[in-house]
PDB file of N, CA and C in Angstrom:
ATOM      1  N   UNK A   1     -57.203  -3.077  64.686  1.00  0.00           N
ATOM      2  CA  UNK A   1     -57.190  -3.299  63.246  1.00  0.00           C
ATOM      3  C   UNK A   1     -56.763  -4.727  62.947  1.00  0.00           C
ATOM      4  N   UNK A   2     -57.045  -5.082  61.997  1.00  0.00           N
ATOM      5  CA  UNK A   2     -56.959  -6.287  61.418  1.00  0.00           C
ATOM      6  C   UNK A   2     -56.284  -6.174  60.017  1.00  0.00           C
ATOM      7  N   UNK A   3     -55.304  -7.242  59.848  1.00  0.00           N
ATOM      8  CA  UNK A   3     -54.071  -6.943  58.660  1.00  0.00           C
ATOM      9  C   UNK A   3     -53.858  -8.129  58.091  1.00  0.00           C
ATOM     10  N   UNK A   4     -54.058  -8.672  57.171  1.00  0.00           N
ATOM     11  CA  UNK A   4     -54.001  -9.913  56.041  1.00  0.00           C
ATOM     12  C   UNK A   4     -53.261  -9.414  54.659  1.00  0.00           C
ATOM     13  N   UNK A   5     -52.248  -9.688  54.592  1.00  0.00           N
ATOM     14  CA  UNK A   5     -50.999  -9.652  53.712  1.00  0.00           C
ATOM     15  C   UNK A   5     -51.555  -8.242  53.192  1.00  0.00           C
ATOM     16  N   UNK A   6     -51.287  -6.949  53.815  1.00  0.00           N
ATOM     17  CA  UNK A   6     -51.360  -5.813  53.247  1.00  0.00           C
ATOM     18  C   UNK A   6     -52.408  -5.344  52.883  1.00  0.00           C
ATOM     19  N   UNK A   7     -53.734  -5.714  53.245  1.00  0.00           N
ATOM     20  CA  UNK A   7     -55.119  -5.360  54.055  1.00  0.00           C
ATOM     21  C   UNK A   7     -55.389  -5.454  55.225  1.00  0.00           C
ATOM     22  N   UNK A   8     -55.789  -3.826  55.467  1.00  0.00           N
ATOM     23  CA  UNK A   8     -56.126  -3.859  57.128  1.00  0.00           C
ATOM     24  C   UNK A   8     -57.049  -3.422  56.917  1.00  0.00           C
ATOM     25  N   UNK A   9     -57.864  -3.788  57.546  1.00  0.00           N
ATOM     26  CA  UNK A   9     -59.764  -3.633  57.863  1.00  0.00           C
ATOM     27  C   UNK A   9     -59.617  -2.908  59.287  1.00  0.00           C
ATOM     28  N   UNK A  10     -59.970  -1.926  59.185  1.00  0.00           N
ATOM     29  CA  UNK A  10     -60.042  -1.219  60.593  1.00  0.00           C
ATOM     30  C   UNK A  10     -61.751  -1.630  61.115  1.00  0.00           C
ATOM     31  N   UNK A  11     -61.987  -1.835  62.477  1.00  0.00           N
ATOM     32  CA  UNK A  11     -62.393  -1.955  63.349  1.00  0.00           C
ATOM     33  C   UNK A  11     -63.875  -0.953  63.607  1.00  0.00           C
ATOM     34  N   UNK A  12     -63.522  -0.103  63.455  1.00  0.00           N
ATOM     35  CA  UNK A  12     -64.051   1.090  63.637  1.00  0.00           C
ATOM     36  C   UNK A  12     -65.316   1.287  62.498  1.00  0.00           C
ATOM     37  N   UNK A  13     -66.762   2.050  62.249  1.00  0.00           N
ATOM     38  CA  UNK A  13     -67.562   2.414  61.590  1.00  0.00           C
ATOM     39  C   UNK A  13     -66.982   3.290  60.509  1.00  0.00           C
ATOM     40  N   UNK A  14     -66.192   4.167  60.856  1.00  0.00           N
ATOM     41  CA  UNK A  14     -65.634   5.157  59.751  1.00  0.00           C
ATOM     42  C   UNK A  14     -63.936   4.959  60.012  1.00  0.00           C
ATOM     43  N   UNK A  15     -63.435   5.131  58.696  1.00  0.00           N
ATOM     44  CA  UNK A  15     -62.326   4.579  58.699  1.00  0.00           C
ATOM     45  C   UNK A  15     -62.071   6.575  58.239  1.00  0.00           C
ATOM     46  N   UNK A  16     -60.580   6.344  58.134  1.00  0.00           N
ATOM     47  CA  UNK A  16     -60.316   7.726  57.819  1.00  0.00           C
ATOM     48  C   UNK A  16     -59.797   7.895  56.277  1.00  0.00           C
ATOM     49  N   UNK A  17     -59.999   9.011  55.894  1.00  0.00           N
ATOM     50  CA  UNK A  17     -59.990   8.997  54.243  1.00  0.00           C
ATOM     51  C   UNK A  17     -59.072   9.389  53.817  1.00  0.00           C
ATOM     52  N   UNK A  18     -58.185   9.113  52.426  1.00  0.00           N
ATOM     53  CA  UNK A  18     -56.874   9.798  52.392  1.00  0.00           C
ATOM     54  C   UNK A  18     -57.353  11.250  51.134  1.00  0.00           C
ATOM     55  N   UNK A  19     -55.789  11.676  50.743  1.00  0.00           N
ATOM     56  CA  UNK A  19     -56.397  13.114  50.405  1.00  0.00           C
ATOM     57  C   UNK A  19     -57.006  12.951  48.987  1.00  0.00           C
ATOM     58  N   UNK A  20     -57.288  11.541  48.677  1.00  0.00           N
ATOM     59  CA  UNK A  20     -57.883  11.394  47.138  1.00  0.00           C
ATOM     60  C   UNK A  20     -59.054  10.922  47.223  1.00  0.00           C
ATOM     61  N   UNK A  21     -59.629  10.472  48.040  1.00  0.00           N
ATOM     62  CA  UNK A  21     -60.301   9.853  48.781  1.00  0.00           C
ATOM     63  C   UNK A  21     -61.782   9.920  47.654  1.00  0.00           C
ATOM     64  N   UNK A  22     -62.494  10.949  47.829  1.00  0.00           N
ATOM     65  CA  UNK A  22     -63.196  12.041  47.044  1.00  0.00           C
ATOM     66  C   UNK A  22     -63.165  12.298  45.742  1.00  0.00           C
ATOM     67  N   UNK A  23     -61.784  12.292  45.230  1.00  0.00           N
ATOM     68  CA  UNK A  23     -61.301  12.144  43.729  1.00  0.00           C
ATOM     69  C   UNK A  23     -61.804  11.307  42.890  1.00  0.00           C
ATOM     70  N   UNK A  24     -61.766   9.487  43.942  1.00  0.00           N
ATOM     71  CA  UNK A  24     -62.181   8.407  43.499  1.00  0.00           C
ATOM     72  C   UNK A  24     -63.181   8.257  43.150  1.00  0.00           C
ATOM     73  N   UNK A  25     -63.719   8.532  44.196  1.00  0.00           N
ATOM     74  CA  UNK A  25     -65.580   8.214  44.504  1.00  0.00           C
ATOM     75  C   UNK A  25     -66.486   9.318  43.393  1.00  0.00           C
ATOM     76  N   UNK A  26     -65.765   9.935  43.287  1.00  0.00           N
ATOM     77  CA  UNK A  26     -66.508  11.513  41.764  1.00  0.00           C
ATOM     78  C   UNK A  26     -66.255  10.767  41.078  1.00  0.00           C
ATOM     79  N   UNK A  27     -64.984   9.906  40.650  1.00  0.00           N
ATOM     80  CA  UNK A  27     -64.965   9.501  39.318  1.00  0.00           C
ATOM     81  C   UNK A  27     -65.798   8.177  38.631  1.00  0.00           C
ATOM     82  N   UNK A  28     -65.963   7.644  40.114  1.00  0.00           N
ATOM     83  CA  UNK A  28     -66.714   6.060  40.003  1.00  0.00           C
ATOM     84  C   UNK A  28     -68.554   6.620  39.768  1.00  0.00           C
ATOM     85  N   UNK A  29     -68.399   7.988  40.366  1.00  0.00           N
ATOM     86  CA  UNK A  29     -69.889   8.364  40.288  1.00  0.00           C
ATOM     87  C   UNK A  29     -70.335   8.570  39.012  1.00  0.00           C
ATOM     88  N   UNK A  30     -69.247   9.334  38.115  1.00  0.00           N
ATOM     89  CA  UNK A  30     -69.388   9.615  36.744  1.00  0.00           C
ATOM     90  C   UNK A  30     -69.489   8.592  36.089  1.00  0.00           C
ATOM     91  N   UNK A  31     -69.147   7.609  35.934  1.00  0.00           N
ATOM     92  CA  UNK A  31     -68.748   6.836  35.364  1.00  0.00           C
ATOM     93  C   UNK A  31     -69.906   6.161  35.257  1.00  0.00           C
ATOM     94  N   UNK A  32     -70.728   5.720  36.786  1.00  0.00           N
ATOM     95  CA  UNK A  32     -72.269   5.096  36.790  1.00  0.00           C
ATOM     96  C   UNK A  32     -72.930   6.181  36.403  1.00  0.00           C
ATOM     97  N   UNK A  33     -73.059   7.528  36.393  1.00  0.00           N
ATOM     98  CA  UNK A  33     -73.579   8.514  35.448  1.00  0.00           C
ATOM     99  C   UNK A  33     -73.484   8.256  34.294  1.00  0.00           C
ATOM    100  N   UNK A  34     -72.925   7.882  33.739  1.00  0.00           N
ATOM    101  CA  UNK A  34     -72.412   7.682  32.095  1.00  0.00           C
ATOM    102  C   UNK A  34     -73.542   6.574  31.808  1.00  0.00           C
ATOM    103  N   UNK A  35     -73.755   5.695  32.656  1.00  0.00           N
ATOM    104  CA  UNK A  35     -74.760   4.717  31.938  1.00  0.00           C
ATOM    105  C   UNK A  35     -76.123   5.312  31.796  1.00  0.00           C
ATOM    106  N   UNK A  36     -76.405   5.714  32.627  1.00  0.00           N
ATOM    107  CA  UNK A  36     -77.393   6.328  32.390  1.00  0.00           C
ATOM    108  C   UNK A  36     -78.435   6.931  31.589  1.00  0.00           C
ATOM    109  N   UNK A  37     -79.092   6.362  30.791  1.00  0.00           N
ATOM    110  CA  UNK A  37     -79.837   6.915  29.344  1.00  0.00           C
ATOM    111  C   UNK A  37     -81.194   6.368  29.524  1.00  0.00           C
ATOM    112  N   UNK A  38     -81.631   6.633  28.191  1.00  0.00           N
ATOM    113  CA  UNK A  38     -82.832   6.236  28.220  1.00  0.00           C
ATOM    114  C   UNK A  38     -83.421   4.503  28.152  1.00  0.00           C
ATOM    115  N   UNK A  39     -82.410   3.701  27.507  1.00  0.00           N
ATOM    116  CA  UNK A  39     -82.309   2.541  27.709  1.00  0.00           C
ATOM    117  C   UNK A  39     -81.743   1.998  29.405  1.00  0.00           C
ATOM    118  N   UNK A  40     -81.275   2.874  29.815  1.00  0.00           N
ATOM    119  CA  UNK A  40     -80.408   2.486  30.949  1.00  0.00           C
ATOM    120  C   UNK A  40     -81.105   3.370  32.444  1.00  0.00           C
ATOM    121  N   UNK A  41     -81.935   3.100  32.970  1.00  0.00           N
ATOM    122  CA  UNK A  41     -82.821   3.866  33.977  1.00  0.00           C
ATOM    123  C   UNK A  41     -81.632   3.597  35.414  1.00  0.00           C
ATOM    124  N   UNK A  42     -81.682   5.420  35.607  1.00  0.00           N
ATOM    125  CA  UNK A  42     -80.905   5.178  36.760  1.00  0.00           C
ATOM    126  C   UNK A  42     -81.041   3.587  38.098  1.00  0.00           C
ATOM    127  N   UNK A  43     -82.125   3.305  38.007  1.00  0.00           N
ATOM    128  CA  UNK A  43     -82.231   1.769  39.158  1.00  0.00           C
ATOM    129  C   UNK A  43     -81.395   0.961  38.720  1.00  0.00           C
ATOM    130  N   UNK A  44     -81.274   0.529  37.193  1.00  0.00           N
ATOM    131  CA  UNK A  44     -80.638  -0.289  36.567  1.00  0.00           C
ATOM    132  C   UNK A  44     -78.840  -0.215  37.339  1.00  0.00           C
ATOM    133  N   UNK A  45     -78.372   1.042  36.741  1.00  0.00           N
ATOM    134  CA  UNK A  45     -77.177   1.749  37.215  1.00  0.00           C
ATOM    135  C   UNK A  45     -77.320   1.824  38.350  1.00  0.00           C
ATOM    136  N   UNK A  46     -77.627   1.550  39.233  1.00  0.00           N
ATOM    137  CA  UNK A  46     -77.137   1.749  40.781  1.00  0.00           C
ATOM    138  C   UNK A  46     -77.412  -0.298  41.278  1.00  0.00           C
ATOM    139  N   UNK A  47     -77.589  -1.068  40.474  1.00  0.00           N
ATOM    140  CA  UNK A  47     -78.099  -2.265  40.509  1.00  0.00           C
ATOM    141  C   UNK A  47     -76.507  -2.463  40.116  1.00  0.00           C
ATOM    142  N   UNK A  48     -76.005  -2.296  38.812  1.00  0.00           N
ATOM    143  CA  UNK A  48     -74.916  -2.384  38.504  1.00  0.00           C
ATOM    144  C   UNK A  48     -73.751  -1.826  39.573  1.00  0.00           C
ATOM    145  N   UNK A  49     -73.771  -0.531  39.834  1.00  0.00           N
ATOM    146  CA  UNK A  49     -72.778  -0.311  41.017  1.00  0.00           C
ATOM    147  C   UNK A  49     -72.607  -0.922  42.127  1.00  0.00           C
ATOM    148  N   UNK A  50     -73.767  -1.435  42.609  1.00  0.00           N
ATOM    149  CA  UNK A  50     -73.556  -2.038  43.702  1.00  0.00           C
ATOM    150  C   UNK A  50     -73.444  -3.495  43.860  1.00  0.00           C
ATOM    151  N   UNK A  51     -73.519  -4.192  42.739  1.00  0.00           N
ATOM    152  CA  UNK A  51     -73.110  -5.115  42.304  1.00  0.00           C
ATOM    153  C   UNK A  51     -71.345  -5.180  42.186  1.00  0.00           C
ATOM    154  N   UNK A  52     -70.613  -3.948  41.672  1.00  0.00           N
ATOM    155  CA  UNK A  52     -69.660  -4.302  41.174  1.00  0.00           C
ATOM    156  C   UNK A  52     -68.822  -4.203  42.157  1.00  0.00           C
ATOM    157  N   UNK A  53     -69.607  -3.239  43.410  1.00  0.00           N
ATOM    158  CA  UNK A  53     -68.999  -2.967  44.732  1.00  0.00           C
ATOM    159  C   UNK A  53     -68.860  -4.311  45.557  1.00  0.00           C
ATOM    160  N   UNK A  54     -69.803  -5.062  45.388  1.00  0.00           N
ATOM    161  CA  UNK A  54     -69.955  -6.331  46.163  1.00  0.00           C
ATOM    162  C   UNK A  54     -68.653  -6.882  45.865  1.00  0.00           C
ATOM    163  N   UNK A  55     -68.692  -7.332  44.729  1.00  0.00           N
ATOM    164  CA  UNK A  55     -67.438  -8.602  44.131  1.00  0.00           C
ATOM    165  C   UNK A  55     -66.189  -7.444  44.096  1.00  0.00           C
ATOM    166  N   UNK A  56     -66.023  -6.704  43.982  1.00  0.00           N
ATOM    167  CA  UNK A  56     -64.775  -5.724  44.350  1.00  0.00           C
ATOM    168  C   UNK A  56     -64.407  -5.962  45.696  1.00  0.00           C
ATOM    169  N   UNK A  57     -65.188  -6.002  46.907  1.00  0.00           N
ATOM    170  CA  UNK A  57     -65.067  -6.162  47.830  1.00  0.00           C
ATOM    171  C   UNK A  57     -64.912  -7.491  48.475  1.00  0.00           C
ATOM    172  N   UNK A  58     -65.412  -8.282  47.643  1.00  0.00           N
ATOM    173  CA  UNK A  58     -65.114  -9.991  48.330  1.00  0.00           C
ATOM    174  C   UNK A  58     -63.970 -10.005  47.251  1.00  0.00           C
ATOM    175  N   UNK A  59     -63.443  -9.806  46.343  1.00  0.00           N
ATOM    176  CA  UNK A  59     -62.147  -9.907  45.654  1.00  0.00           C
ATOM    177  C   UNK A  59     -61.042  -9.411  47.146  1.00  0.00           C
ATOM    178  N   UNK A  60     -61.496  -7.662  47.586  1.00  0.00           N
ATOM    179  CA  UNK A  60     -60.369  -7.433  48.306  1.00  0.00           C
ATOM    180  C   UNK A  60     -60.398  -7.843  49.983  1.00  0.00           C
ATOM    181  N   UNK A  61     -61.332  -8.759  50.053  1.00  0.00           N
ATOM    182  CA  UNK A  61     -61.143  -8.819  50.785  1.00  0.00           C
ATOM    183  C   UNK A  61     -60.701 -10.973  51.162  1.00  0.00           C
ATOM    184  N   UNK A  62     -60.908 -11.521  50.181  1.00  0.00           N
ATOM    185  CA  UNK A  62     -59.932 -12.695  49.466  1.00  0.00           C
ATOM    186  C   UNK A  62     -58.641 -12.148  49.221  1.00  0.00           C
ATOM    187  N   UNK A  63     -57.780 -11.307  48.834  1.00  0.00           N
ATOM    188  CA  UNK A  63     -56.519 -10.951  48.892  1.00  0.00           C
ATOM    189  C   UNK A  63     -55.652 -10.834  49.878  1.00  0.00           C
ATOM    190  N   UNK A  64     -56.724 -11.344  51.102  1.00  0.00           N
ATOM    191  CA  UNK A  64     -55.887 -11.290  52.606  1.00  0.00           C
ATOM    192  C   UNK A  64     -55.908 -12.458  53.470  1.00  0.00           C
ATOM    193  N   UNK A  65     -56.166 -13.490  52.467  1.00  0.00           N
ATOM    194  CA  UNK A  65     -56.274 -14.792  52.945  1.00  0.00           C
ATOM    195  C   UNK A  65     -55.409 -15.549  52.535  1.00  0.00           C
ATOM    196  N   UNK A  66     -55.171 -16.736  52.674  1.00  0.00           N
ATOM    197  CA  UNK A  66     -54.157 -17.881  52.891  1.00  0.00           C
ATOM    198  C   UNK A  66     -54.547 -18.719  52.174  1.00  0.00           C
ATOM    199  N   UNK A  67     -55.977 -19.299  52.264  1.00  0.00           N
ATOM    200  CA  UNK A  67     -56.722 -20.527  51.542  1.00  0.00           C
ATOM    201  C   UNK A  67     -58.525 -19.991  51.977  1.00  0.00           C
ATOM    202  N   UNK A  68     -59.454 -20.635  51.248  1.00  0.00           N
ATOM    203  CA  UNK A  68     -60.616 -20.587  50.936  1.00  0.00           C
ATOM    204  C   UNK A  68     -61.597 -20.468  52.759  1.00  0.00           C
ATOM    205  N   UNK A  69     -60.733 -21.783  53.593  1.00  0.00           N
ATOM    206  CA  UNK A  69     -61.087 -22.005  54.071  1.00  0.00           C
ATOM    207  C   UNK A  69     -61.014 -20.701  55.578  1.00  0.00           C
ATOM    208  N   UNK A  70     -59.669 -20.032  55.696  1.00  0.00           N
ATOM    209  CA  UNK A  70     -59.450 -19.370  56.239  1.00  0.00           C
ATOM    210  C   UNK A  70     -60.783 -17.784  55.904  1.00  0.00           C
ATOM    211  N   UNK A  71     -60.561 -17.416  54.732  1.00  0.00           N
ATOM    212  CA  UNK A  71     -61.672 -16.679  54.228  1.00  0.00           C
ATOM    213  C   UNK A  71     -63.437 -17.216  54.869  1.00  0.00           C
ATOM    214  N   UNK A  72     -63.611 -17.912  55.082  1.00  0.00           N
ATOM    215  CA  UNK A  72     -64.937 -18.484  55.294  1.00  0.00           C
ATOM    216  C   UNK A  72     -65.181 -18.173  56.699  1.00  0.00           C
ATOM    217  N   UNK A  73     -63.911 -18.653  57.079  1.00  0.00           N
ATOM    218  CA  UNK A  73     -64.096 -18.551  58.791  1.00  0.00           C
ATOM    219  C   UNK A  73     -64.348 -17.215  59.252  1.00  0.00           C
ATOM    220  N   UNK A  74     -63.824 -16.250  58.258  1.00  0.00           N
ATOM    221  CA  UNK A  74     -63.540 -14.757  58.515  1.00  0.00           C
ATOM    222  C   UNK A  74     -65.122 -14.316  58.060  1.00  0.00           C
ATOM    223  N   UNK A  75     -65.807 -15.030  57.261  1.00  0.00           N
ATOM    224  CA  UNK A  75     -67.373 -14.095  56.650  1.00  0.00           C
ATOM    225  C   UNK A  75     -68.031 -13.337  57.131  1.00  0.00           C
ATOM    226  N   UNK A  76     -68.694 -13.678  58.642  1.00  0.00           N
ATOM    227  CA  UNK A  76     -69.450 -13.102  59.258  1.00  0.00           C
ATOM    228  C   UNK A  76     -68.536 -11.571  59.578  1.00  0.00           C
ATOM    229  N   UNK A  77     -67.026 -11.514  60.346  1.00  0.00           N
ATOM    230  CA  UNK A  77     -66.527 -10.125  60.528  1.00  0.00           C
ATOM    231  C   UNK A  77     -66.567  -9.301  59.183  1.00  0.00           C
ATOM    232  N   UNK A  78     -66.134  -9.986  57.840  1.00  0.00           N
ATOM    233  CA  UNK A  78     -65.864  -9.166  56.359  1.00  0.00           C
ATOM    234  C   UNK A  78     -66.781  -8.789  56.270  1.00  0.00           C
ATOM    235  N   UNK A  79     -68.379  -9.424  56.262  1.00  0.00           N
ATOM    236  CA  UNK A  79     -69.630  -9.076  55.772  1.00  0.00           C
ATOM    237  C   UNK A  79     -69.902  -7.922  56.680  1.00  0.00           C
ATOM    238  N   UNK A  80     -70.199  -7.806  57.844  1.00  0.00           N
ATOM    239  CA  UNK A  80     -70.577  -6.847  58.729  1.00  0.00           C
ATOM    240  C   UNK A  80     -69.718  -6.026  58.999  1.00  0.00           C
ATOM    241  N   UNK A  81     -68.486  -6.159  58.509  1.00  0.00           N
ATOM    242  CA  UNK A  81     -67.449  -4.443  58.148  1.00  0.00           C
ATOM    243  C   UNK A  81     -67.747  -3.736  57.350  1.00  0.00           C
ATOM    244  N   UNK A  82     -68.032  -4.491  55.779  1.00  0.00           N
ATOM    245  CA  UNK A  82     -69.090  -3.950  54.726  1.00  0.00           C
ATOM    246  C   UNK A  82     -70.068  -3.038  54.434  1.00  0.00           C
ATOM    247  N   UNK A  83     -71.037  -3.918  55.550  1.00  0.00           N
ATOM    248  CA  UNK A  83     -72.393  -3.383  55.292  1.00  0.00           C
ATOM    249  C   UNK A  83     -72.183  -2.515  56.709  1.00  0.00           C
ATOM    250  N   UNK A  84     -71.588  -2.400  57.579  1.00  0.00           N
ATOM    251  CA  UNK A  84     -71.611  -1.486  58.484  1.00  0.00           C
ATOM    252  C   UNK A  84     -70.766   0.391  58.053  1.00  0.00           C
ATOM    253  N   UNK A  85     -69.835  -0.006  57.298  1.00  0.00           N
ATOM    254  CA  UNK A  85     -69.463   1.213  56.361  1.00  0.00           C
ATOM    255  C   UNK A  85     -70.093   1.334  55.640  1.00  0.00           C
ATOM    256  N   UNK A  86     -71.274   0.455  55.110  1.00  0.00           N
ATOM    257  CA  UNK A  86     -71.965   1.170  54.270  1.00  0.00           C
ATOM    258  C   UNK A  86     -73.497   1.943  54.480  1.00  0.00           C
ATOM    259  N   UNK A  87     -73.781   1.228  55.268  1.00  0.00           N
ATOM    260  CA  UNK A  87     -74.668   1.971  56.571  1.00  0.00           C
ATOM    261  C   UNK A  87     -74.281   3.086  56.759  1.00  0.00           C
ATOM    262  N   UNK A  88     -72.857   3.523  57.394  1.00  0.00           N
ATOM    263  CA  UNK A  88     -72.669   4.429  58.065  1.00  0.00           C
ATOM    264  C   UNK A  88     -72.520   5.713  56.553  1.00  0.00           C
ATOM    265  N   UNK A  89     -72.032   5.247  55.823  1.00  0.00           N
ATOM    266  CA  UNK A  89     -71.639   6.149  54.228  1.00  0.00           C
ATOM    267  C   UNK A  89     -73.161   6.626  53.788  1.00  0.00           C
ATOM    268  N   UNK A  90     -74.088   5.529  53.880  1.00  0.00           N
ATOM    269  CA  UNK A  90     -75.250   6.105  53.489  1.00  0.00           C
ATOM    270  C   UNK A  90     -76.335   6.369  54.334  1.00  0.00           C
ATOM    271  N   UNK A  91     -76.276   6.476  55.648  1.00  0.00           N
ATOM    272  CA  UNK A  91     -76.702   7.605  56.493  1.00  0.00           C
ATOM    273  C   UNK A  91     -76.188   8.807  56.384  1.00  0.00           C
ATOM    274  N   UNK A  92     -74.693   8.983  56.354  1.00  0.00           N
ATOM    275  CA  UNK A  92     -74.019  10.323  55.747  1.00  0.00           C
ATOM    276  C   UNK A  92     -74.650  11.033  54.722  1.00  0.00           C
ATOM    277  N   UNK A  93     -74.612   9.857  53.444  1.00  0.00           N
ATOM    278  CA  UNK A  93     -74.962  10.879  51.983  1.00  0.00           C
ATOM    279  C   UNK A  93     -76.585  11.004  52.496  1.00  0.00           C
ATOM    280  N   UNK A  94     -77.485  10.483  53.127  1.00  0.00           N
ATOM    281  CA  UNK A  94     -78.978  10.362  53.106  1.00  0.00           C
ATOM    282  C   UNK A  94     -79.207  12.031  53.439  1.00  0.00           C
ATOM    283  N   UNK A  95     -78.335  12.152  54.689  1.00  0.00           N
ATOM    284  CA  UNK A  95     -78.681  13.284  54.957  1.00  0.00           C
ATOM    285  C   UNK A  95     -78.180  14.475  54.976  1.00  0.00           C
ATOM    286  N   UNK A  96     -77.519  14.571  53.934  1.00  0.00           N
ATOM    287  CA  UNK A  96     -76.563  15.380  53.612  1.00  0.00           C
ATOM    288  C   UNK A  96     -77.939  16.035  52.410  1.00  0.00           C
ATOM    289  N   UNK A  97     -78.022  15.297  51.456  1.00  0.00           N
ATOM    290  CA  UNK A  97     -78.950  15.314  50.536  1.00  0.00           C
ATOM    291  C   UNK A  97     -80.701  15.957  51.149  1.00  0.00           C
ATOM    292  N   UNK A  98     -80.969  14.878  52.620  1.00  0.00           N
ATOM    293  CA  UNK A  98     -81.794  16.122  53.115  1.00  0.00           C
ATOM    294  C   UNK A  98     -81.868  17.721  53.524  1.00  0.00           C
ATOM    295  N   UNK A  99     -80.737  17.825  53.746  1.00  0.00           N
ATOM    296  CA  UNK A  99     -80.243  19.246  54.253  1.00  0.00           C
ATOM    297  C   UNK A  99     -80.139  19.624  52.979  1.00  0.00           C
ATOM    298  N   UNK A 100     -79.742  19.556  51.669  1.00  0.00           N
ATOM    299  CA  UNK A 100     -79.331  20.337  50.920  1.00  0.00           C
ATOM    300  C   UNK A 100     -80.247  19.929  50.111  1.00  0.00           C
ATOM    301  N   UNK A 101     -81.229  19.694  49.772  1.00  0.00           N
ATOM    302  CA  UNK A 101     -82.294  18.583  48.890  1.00  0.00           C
ATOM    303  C   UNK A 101     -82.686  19.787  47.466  1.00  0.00           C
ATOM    304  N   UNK A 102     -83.204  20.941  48.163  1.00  0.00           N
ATOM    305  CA  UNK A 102     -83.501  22.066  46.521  1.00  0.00           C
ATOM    306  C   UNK A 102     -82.394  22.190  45.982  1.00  0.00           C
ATOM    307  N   UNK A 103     -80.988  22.270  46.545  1.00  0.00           N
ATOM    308  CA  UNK A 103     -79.198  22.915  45.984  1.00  0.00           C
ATOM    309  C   UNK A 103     -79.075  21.749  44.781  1.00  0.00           C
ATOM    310  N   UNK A 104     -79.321  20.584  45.298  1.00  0.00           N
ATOM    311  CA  UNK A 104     -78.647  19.412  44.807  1.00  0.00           C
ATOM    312  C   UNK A 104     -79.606  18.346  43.478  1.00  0.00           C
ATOM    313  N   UNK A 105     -80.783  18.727  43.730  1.00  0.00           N
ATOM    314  CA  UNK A 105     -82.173  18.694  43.031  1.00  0.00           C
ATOM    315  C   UNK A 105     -82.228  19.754  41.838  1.00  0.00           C
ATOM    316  N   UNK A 106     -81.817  20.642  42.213  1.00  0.00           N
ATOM    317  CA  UNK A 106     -81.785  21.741  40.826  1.00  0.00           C
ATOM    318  C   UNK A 106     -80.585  21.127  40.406  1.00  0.00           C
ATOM    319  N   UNK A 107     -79.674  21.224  40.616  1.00  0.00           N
ATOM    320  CA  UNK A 107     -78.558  20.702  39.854  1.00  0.00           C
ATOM    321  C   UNK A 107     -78.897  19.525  38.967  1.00  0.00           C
ATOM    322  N   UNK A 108     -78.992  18.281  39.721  1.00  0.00           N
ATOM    323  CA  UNK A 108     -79.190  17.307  38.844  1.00  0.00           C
ATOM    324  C   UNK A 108     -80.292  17.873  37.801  1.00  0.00           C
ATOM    325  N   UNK A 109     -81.572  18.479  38.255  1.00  0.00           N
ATOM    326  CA  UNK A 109     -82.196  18.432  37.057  1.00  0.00           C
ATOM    327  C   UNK A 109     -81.329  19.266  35.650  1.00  0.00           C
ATOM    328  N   UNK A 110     -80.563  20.404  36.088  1.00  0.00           N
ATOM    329  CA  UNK A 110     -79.908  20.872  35.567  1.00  0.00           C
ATOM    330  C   UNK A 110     -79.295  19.975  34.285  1.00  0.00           C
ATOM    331  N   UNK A 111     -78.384  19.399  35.015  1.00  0.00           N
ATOM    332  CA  UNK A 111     -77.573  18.147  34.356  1.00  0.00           C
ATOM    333  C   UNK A 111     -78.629  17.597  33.685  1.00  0.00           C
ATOM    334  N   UNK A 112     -79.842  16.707  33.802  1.00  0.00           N
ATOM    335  CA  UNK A 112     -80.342  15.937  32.869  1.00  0.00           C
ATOM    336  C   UNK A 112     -80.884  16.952  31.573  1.00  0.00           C
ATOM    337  N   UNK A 113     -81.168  18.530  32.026  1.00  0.00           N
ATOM    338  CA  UNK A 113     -82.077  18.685  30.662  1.00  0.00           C
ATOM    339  C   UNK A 113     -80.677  19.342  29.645  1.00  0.00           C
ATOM    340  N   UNK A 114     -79.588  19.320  29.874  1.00  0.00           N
ATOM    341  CA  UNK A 114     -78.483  19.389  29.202  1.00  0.00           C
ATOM    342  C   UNK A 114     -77.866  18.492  28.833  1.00  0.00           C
ATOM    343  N   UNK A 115     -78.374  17.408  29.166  1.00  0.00           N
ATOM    344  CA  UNK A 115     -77.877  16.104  28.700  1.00  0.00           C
ATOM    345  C   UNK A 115     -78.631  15.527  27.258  1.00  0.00           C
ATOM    346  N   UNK A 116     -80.320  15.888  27.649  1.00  0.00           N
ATOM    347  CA  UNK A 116     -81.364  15.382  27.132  1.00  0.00           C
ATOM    348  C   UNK A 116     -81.344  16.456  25.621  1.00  0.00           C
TER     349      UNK A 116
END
């Protein structure tokens, strides 16, 4: 593991989750749910999330640096911790969603024509 003033970036593809873990991630989901309308096409909203994930993530991961320059040197490991948890998160949800694809498909439609 790797530790910069009270960030540690573990090493590893999957890091381990604490017991809220899940709590978070429902609520951040709702929340990009919420944009969602007819002006607002889900692509839009997931353009936005993952946008906000980016600079959330170069914010926390600038919070463990010293100076600009130290951060720079570090890019290539920060970037490919990133996108390698996120790889690994969305191979998870990909196929989670295949296995369960009619359960989770009725639902949402569910949700939109009660929305609509």
């Amino acid at each position: 593991m790797r530790k910069n003033q009270g960030y540690t970036m573990p090493d590893t593809p999957k890091t381990p989750i604490d017991a809220h873990f899940y709590k978070r991630a429902d609520a951040i989901i709702a929340l990009a749910n919420s944009h969602i309308s007819e002006q607002t096409p889900p692509a839009d909203a997931t353009n936005s999330l993952m946008f906000a994930s980016s600079r959330f993530n170069a914010w926390i991961a600038a919070m463990g640096f010293k100076n600009a320059q130290e951060m720079q040197a570090s890019k290539e490991e920060i970037i490919s911790f990133f996108t390698t948890q996120y790889t690994h998160m969305l191979e998870e949800n990909f196929n989670n969603y295949v296995e369960n694809f009619d359960f989770f498909i009725a639902k949402a439609k569910e949700a939109v024509e009660k929305k609509g």
